[in-house]
Protein backbone atom coordinates (compact mmCIF):
# COMPACT_ATOMS: atom_id res chain seq x y z
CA UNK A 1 31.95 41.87 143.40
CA UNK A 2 29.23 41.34 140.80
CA UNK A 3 29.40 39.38 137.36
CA UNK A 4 27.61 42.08 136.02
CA UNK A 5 31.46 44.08 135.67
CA UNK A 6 32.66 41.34 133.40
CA UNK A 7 29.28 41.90 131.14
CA UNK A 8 30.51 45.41 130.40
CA UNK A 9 34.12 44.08 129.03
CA UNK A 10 32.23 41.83 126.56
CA UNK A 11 33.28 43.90 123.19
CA UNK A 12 36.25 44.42 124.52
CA UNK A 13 37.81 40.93 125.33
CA UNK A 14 36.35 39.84 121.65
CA UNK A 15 38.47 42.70 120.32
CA UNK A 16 41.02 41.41 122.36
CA UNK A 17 40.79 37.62 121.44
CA UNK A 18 40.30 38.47 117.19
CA UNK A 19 43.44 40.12 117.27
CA UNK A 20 44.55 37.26 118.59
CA UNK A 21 43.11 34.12 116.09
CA UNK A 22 42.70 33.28 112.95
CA UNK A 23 38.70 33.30 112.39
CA UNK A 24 35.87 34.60 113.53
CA UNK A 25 35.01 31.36 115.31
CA UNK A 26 37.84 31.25 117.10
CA UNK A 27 37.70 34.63 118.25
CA UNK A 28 33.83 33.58 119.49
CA UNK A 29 35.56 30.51 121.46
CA UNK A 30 38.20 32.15 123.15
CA UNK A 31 36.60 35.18 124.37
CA UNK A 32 33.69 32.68 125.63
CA UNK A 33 36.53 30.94 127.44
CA UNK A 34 38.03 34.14 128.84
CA UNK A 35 34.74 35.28 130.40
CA UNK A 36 33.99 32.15 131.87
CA UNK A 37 37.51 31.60 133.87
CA UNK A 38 36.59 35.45 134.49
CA UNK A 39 33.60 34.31 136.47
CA UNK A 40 34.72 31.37 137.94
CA UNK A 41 37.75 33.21 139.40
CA UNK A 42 35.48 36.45 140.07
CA UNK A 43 34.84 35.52 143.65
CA UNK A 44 39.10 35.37 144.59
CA UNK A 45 39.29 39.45 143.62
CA UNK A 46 39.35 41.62 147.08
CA UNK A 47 40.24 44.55 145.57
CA UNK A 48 37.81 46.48 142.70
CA UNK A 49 39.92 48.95 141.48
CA UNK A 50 42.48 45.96 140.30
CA UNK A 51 39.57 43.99 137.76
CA UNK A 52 41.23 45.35 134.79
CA UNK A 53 44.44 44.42 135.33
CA UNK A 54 43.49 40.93 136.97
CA UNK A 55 41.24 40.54 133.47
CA UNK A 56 43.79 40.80 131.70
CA UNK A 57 46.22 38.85 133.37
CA UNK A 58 43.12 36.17 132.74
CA UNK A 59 42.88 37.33 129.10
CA UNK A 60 46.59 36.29 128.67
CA UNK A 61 46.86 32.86 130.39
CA UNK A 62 43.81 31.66 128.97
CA UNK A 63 44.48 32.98 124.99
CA UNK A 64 48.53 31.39 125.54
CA UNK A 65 47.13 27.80 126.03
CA UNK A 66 44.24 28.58 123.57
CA UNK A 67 46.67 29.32 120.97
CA UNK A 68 48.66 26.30 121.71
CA UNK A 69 45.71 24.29 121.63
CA UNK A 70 44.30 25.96 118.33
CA UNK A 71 47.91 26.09 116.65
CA UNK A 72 48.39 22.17 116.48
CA UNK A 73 44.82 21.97 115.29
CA UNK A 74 45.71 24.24 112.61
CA UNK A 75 48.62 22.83 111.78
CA UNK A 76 47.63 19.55 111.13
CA UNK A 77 44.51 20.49 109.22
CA UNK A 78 45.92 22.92 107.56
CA UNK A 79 49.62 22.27 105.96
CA UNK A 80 50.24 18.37 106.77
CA UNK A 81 47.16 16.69 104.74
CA UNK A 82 47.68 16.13 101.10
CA UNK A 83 45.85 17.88 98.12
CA UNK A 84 44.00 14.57 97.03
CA UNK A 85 42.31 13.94 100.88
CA UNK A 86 39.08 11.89 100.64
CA UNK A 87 36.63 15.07 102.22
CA UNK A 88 36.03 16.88 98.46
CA UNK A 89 33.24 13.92 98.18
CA UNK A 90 31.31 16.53 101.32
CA UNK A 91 31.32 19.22 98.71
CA UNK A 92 30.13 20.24 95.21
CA UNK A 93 33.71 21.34 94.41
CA UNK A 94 36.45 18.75 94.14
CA UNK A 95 39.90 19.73 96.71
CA UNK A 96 41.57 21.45 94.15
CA UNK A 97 39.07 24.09 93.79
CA UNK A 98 38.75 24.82 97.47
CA UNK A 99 41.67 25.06 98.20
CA UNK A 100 44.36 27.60 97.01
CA UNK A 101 47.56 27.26 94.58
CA UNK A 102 49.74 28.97 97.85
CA UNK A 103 48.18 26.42 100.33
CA UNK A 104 50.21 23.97 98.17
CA UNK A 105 53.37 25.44 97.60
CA UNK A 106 53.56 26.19 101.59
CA UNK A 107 52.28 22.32 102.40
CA UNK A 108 55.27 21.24 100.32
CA UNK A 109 57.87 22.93 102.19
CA UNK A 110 59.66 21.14 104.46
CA UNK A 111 58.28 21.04 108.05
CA UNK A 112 61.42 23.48 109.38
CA UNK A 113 61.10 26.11 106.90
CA UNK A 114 56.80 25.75 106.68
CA UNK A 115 56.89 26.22 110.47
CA UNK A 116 58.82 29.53 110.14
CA UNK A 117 56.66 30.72 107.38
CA UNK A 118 53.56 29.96 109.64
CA UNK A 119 54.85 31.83 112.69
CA UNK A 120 55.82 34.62 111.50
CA UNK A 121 53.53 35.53 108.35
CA UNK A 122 50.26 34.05 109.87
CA UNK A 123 50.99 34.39 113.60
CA UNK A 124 52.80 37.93 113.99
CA UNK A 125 55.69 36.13 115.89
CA UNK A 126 58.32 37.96 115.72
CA UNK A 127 61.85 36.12 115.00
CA UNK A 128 62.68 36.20 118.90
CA UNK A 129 59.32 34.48 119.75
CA UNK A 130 59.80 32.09 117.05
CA UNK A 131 63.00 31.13 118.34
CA UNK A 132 61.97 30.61 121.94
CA UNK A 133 58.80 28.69 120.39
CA UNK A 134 61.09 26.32 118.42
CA UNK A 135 64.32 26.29 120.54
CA UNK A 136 66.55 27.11 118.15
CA UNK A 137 68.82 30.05 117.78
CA UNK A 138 67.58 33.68 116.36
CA UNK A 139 70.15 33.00 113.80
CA UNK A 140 68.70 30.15 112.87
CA UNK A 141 65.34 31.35 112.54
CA UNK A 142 66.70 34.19 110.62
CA UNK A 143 68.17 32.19 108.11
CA UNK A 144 65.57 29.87 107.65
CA UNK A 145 62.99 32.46 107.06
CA UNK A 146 65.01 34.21 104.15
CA UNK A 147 65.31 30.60 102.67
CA UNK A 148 61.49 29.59 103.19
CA UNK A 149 61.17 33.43 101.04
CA UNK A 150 63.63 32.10 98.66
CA UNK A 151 62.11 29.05 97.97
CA UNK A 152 58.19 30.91 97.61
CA UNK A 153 59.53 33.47 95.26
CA UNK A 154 61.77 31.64 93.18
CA UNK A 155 59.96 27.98 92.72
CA UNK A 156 56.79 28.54 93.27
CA UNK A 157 56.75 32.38 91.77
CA UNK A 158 54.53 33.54 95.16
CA UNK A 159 53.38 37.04 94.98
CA UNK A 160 55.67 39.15 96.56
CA UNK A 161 52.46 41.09 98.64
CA UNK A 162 52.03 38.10 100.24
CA UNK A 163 55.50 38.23 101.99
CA UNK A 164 55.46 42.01 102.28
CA UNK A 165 52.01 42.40 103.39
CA UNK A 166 50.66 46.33 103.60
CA UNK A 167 50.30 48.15 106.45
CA UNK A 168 46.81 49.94 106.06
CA UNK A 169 45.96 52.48 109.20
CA UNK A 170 42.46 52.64 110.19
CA UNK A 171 40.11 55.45 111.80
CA UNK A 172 36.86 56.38 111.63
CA UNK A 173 34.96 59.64 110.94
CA UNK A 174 31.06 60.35 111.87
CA UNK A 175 30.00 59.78 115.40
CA UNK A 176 29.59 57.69 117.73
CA UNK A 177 30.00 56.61 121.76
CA UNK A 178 33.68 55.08 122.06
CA UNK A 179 36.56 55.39 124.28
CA UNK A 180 38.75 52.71 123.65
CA UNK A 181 38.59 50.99 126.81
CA UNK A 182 35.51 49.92 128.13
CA UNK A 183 33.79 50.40 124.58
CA UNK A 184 36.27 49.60 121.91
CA UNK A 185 36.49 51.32 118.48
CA UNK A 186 35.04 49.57 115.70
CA UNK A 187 38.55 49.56 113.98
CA UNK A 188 39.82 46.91 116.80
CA UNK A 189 37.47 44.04 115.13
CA UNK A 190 38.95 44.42 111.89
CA UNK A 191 42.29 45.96 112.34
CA UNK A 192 44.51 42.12 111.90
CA UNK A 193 47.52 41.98 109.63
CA UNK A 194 45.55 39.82 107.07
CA UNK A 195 41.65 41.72 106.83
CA UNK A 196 44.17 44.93 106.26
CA UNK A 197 45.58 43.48 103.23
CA UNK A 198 42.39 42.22 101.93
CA UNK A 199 40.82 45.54 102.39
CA UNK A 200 43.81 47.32 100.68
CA UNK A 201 43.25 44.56 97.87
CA UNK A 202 39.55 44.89 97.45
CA UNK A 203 40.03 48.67 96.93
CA UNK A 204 40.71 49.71 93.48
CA UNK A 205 38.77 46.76 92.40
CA UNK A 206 36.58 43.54 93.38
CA UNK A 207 38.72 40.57 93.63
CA UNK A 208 37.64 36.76 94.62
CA UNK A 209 38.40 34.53 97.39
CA UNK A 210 41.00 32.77 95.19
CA UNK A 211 42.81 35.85 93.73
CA UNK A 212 43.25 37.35 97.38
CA UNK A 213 44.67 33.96 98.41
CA UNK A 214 47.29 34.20 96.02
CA UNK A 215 47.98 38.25 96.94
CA UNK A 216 47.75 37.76 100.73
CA UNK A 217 49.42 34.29 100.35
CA UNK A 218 47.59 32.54 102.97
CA UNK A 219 45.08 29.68 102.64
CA UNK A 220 41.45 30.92 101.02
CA UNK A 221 39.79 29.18 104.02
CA UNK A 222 41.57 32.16 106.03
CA UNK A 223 40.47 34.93 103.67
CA UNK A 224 36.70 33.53 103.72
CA UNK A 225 36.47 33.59 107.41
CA UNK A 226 38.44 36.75 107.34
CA UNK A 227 35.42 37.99 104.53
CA UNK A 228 33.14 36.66 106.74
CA UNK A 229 33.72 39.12 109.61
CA UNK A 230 34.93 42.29 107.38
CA UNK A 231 30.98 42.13 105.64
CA UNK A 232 29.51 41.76 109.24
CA UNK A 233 31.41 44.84 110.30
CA UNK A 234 30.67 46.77 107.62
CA UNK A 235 33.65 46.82 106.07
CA UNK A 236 33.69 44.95 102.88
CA UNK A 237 30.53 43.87 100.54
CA UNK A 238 29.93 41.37 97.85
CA UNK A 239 29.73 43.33 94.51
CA UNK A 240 29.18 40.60 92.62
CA UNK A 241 28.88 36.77 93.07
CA UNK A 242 32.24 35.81 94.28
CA UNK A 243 33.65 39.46 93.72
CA UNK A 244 34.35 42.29 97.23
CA UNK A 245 35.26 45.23 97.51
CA UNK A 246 36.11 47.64 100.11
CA UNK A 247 33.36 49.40 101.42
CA UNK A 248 35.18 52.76 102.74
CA UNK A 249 37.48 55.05 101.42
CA UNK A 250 41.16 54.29 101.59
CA UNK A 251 43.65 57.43 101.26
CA UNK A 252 46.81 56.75 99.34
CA UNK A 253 49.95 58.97 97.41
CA UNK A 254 47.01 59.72 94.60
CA UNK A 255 44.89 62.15 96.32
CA UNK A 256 47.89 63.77 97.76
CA UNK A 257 49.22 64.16 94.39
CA UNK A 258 46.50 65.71 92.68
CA UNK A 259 45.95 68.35 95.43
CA UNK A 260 49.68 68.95 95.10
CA UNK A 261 49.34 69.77 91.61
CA UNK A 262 45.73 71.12 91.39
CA UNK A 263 45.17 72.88 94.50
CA UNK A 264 46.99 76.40 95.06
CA UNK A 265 46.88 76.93 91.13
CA UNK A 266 42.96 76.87 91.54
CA UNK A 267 42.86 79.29 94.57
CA UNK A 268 44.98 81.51 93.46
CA UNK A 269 42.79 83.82 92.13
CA UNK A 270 41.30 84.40 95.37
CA UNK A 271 43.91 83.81 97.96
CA UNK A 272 45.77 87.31 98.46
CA UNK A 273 42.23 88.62 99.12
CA UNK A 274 41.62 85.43 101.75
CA UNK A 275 44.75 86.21 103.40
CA UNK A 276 43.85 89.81 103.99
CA UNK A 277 40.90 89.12 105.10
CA UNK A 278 42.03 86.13 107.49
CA UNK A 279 44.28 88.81 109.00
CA UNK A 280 41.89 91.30 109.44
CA UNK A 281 39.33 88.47 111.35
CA UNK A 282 42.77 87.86 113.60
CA UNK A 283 43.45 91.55 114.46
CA UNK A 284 39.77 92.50 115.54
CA UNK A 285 39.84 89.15 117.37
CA UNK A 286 41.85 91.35 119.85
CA UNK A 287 38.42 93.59 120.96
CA UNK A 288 36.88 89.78 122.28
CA UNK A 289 37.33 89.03 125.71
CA UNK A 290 37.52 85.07 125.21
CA UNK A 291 40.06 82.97 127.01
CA UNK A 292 43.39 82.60 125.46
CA UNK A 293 44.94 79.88 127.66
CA UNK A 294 48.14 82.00 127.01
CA UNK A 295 48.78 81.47 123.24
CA UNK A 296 50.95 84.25 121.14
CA UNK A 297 48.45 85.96 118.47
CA UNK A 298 50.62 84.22 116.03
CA UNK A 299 49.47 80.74 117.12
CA UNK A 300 45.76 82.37 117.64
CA UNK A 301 45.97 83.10 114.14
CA UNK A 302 45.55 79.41 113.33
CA UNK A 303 42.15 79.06 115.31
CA UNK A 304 40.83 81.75 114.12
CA UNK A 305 40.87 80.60 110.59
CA UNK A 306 40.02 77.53 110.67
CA UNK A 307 36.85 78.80 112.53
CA UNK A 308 36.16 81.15 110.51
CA UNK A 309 36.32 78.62 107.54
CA UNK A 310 34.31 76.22 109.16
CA UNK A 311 31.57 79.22 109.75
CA UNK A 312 32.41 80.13 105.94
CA UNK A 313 30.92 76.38 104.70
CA UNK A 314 27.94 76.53 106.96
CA UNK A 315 26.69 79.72 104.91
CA UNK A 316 27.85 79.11 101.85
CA UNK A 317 29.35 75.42 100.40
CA UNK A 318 26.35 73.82 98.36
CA UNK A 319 28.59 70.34 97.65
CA UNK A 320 25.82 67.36 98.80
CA UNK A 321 27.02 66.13 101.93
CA UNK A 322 24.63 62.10 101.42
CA UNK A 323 23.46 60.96 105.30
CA UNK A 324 26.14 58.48 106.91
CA UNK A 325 23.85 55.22 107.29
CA UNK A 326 23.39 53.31 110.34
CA UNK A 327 25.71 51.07 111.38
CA UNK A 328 25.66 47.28 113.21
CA UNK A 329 26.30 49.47 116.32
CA UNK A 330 23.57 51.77 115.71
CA UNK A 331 25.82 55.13 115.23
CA UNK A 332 26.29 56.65 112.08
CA UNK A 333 30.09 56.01 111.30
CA UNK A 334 32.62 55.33 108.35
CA UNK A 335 35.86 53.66 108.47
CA UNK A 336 38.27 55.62 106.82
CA UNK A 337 41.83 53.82 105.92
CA UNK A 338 45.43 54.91 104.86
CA UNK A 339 48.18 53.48 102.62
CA UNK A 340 49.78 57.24 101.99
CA UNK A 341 53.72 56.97 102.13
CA UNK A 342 54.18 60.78 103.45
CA UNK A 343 56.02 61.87 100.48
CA UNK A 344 52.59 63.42 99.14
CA UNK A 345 50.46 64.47 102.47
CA UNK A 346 47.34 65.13 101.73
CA UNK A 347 46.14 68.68 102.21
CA UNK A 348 42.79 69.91 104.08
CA UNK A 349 41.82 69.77 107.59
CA UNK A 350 40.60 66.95 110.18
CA UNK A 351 38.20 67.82 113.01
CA UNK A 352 37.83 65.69 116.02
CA UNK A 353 34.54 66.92 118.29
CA UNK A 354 34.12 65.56 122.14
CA UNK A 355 31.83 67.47 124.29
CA UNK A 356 30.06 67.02 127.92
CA UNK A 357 26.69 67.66 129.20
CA UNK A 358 26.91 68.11 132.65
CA UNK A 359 25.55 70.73 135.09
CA UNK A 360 28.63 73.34 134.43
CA UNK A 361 27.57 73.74 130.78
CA UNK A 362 27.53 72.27 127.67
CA UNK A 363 30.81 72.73 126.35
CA UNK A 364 32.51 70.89 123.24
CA UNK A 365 36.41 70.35 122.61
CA UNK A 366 37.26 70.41 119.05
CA UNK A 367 40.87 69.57 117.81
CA UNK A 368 42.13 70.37 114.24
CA UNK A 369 44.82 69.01 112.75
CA UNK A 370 46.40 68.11 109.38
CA UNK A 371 47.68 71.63 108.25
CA UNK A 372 51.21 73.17 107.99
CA UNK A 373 53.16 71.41 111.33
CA UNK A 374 50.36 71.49 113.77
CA UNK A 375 50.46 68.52 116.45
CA UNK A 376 47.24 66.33 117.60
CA UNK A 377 45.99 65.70 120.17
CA UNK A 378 43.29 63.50 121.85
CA UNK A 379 39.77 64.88 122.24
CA UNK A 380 38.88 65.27 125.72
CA UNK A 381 36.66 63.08 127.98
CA UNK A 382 33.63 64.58 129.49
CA UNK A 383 35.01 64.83 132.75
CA UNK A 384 38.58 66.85 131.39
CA UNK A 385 36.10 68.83 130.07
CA UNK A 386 34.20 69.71 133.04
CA UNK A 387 37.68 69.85 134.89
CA UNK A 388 38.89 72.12 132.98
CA UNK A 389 35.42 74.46 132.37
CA UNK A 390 35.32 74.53 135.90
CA UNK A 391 38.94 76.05 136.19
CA UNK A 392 38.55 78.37 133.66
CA UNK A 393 34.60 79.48 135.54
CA UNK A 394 35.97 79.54 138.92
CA UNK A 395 39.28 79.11 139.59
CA UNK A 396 39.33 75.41 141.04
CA UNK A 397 37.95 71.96 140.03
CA UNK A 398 34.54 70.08 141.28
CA UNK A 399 36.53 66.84 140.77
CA UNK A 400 40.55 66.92 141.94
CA UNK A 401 40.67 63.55 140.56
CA UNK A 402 39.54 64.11 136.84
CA UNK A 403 41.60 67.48 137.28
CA UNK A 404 44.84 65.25 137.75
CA UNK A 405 44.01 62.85 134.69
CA UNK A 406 43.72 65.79 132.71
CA UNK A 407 46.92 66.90 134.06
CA UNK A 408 48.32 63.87 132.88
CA UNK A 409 47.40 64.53 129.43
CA UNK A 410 48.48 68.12 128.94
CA UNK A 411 44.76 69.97 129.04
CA UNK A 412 45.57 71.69 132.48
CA UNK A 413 48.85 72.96 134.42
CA UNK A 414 49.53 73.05 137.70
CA UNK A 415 51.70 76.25 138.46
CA UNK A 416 54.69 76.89 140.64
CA UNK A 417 52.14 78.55 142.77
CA UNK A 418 49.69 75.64 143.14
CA UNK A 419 47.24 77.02 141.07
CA UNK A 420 45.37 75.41 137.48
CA UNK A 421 45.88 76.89 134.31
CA UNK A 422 43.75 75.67 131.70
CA UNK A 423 46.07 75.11 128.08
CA UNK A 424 42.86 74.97 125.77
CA UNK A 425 41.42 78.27 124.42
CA UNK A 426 37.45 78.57 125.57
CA UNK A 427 34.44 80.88 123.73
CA UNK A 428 31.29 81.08 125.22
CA UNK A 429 28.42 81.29 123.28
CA UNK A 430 28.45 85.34 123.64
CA UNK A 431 31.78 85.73 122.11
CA UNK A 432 31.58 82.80 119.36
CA UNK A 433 28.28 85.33 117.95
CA UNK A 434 31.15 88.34 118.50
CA UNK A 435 33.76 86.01 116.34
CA UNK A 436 31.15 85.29 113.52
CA UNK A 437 30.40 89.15 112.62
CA UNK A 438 34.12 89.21 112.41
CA UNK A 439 33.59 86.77 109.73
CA UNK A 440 30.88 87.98 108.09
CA UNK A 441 32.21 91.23 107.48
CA UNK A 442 35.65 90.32 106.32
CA UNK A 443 35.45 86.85 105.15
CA UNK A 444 31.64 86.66 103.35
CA UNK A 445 32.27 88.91 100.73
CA UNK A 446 34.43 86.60 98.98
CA UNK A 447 32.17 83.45 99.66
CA UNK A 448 30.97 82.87 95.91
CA UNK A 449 34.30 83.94 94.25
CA UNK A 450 35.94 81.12 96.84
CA UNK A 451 33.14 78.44 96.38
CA UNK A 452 33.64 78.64 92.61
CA UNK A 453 37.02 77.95 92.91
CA UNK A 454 36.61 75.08 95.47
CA UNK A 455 34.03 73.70 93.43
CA UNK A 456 35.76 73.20 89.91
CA UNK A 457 38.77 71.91 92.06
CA UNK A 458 36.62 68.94 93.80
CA UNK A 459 35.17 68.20 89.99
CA UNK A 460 38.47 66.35 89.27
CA UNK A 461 39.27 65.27 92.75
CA UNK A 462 35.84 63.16 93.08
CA UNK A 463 36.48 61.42 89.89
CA UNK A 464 39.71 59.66 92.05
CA UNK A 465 37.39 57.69 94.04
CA UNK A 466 35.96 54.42 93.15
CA UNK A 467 32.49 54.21 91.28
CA UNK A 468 30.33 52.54 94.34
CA UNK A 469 31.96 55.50 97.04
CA UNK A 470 29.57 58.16 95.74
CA UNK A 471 27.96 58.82 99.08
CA UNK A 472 31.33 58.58 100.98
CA UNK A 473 33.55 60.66 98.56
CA UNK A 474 30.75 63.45 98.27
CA UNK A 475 30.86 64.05 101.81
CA UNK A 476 34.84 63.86 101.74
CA UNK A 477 34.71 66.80 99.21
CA UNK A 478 32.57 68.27 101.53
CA UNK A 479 34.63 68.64 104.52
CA UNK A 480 37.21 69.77 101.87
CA UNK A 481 35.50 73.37 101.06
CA UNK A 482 36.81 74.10 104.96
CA UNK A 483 39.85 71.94 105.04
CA UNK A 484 41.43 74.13 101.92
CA UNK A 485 42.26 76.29 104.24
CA UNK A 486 45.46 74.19 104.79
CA UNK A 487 45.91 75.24 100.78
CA UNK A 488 45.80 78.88 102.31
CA UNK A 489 48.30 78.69 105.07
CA UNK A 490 50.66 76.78 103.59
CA UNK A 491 50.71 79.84 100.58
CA UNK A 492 51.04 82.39 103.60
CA UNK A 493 53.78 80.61 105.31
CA UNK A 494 55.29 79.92 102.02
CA UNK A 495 55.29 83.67 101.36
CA UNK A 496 56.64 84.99 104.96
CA UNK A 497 52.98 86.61 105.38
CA UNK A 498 52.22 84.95 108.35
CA UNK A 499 54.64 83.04 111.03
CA UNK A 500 55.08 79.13 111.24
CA UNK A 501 53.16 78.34 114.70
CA UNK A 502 55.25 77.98 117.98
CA UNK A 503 56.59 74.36 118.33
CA UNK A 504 54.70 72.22 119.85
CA UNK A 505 51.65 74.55 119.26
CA UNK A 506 47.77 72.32 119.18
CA UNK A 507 44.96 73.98 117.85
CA UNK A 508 42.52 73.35 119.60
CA UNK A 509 39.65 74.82 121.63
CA UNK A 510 36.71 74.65 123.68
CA UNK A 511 33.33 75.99 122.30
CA UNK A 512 30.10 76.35 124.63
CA UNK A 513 27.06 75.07 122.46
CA UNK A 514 24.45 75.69 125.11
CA UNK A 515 23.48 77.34 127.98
């Protein structure tokens, strides 16, 4: 086997070994050391199909001593040197600048409750780990830790973020060529406990190394290495000397909120007339000779207006919509991140787009989500895509393998009888142009009375996003002159004009783009 395999798990195993340190560094070191024993042990593997697993079986030996290697560096670098250590004569600031107020009040701990403190808050052990690690009962550990919390809170008044650190859930939105596997997502490299919370921190305002010290309540030497690799992945920038701030937009109870209160008061003027003439789009649908993949009209109904939305905005929305810019990957990408408690969901619409170009036509799968109870689902790969095109075309699949993985995921059925059934709706080209008339002639006439609306709505929703987001919130209030259509159904449903969707019902569908 070549060496050339391992060369295309690069970004992958350096996803694999930041999740797994503490700097940037490290993660450099031990994916370096991962590769290598990957080489070196190449030449033992008989069997190709197994590399992955056999990787990462490598991966995991290798990082286990790495971190026990790394760990008692840390530690004594770290906690067990005192504040007044001869090395602040190497710098222009004296030790008691560098270094942060919590780095102190966890250094004077004692060594049993420090140690718990370190493992779990700074290493992600949980209590069970921490307890084989030490040899000491889960009990113990238990108690320990709620004593170590006592003790930060109470005599050293800690901040309480630093113990309870956020949870902030990453995607992205834009495009680019990821599938999680061979090519990882650009969320992996900065998707650790501690760059979450200084993201969430940076957010509503810029904030130093030494004040997100104190909120994340680690050492600042840990948030400037963790600084260090959020501003080479595009993630955070330098506002100011000394001062960052988050660089995308992160969702949280606010925007919810606002829709909540603002939304179906603006559209009201307009939405009995939207309803009729989503309904109308729904019933002529009938005459079109598209594939249904089985789904009741009521469920159809769905589709159809979010497509008809979408068309809607490409005729007449006039919001700016700034170019994404080019990121260190060289797609053009955003991170998007979430902090939203579910009490106030946010309303509109998210659209994921896959699509193949292969010899059985160029067909894209789109999946919408985010309104009224509707389920997501993964965008297809390529090759479900052809799978399932080639089903729908001709009865049977080019590729019985791919047709099984898709299988596996839910986009085709095998029936009692042996034969494929296809779950995912399909237009051609032909009976998308057959769709859009629909939606010219019912749905255009309101266009300006609707875009008025939508547009005095976004005036006060773009004002909830920082200052330096222009580009990023203008394009969010964008996609929102299609994703108010979430605004619409939920009024319908609300009003018993149209049925809730069958359970378990996707929306989703697969559009040919070109011939």
């Amino acid at each position: 086997m070549k060496n050339s395999i391992i060369a295309e798990y690069t970004e992958r195993v350096f996803a694999y070994a930041l999740k797994r340190t503490f700097s940037y560094d490290e993660a450099e070191e031990l994916s370096q050391e991962i590769l290598v024993t990957a080489i070196k042990e190449l030449p033992k593997l008989k069997n190709e199909e197994s590399f992955e697993p056999w990787l990462w079986g490598i991966a995991g030996n290798v990082a286990k001593t790495f971190s026990r290697r790394m760990g008692k560096q840390r530690a004594m670098f770290s906690y067990d040197v005192p504040e007044d250590i001869a090395y602040e004569e190497d710098t222009e600031y004296n030790a008691e600048e560098e270094l942060s107020e919590l780095r102190a009040h966890i250094a004077m701990l004692s060594k049993a409750y420090r140690d718990i403190i370190v493992f779990h808050y700074y290493d992600n052990l949980s209590v069970k780990q921490i307890s084989e690690k030490l040899g000491i009962p889960t009990g113990t550990v238990t108690w320990r830790l709620s004593e170590a919390r006592n003790k930060l809170n109470k005599e050293y008044n800690m901040e309480t973020t630093a113990l309870y650190p956020q949870k902030l859930h990453l995607s992205i939105h834009g495009n680019g060529n990821y599938d999680g596997k061979s090519i990882a997502w650009p969320t992996e490299f900065i998707n650790d406990s501690l760059s979450q919370n200084i993201l969430v921190n940076c957010y509503e305002e810029a904030k130093s190394i030494e004040e997100l010290a104190k909120l994340c309540g680690v050492p600042a030497y840990y948030i400037e290495e963790r600084i260090e690799n959020l501003s080479k992945r595009e993630a955070i920038v330098e506002q100011s000397k000394g001062k960052y701030r988050t660089d995308f937009v992160i969702w949280s109870d606010k925007y919810g909120i606002y829709l909540e209160e603002n939304a179906e008061k603006a559209l009201l003027p307009v939405m009995d007339k939207l309803i009729k003439a989503l309904l109308n789009i729904a019933e002529d649908s009938n005459s079109i000779d598209f594939y249904r993949a089985g789904k009741r009209e009521e469920d159809l109904f769905y589709l159809y207006g979010v497509r008809a939305f979408m068309y809607l905005k490409s005729r007449f929305c006039s919001l700016p919509y700034p170019q994404m810019k080019e990121k260190y990957d060289g797609f053009r990408w955003c991170y998007l991140g979430s902090v939203e408690t579910g009490k106030h969901p946010r309303l509109g619409l998210s659209v994921n787009t896959s699509a193949n170009r292969g010899s059985r036509g160029n067909y894209a799968h789109e999946v919408y989500a985010h309104f009224g109870s509707l389920p997501f689902r993964p965008m297809m790969y390529d090759y479900y895509i052809n799978a399932c095109t080639d089903i729908i075309q001709s009865g049977a699949a080019e590729d019985p393998e791919h047709a099984t993985a898709a299988i596996r995921e839910g986009y085709i059925q095998r029936k009692e009888d042996g034969s494929l059934f296809v779950t995912v709706p399909a237009f051609t080209l032909a009976q998308q142009d057959e769709f859009f008339a629909l939606v010219e002639k019912h749905l255009f006439p309101l266009g300006d009375e609707y875009s008025k609306s939508v547009e005095k709505l976004l005036d006060g929703y773009y004002k909830l996003f920082p200052k330096h987001l222009q580009d990023e919130a203008r394009r969010l209030c964008h996609h929102m002159f299609f994703g108010l259509f979430s605004v619409v159904v939920a009024y319908a449903q609300k009003k018993e004009i149209i049925k809730m969707p069958s359970q378990g019902y996707v929306c989703d569908v697969l559009l040919e783009f070109k011939k």
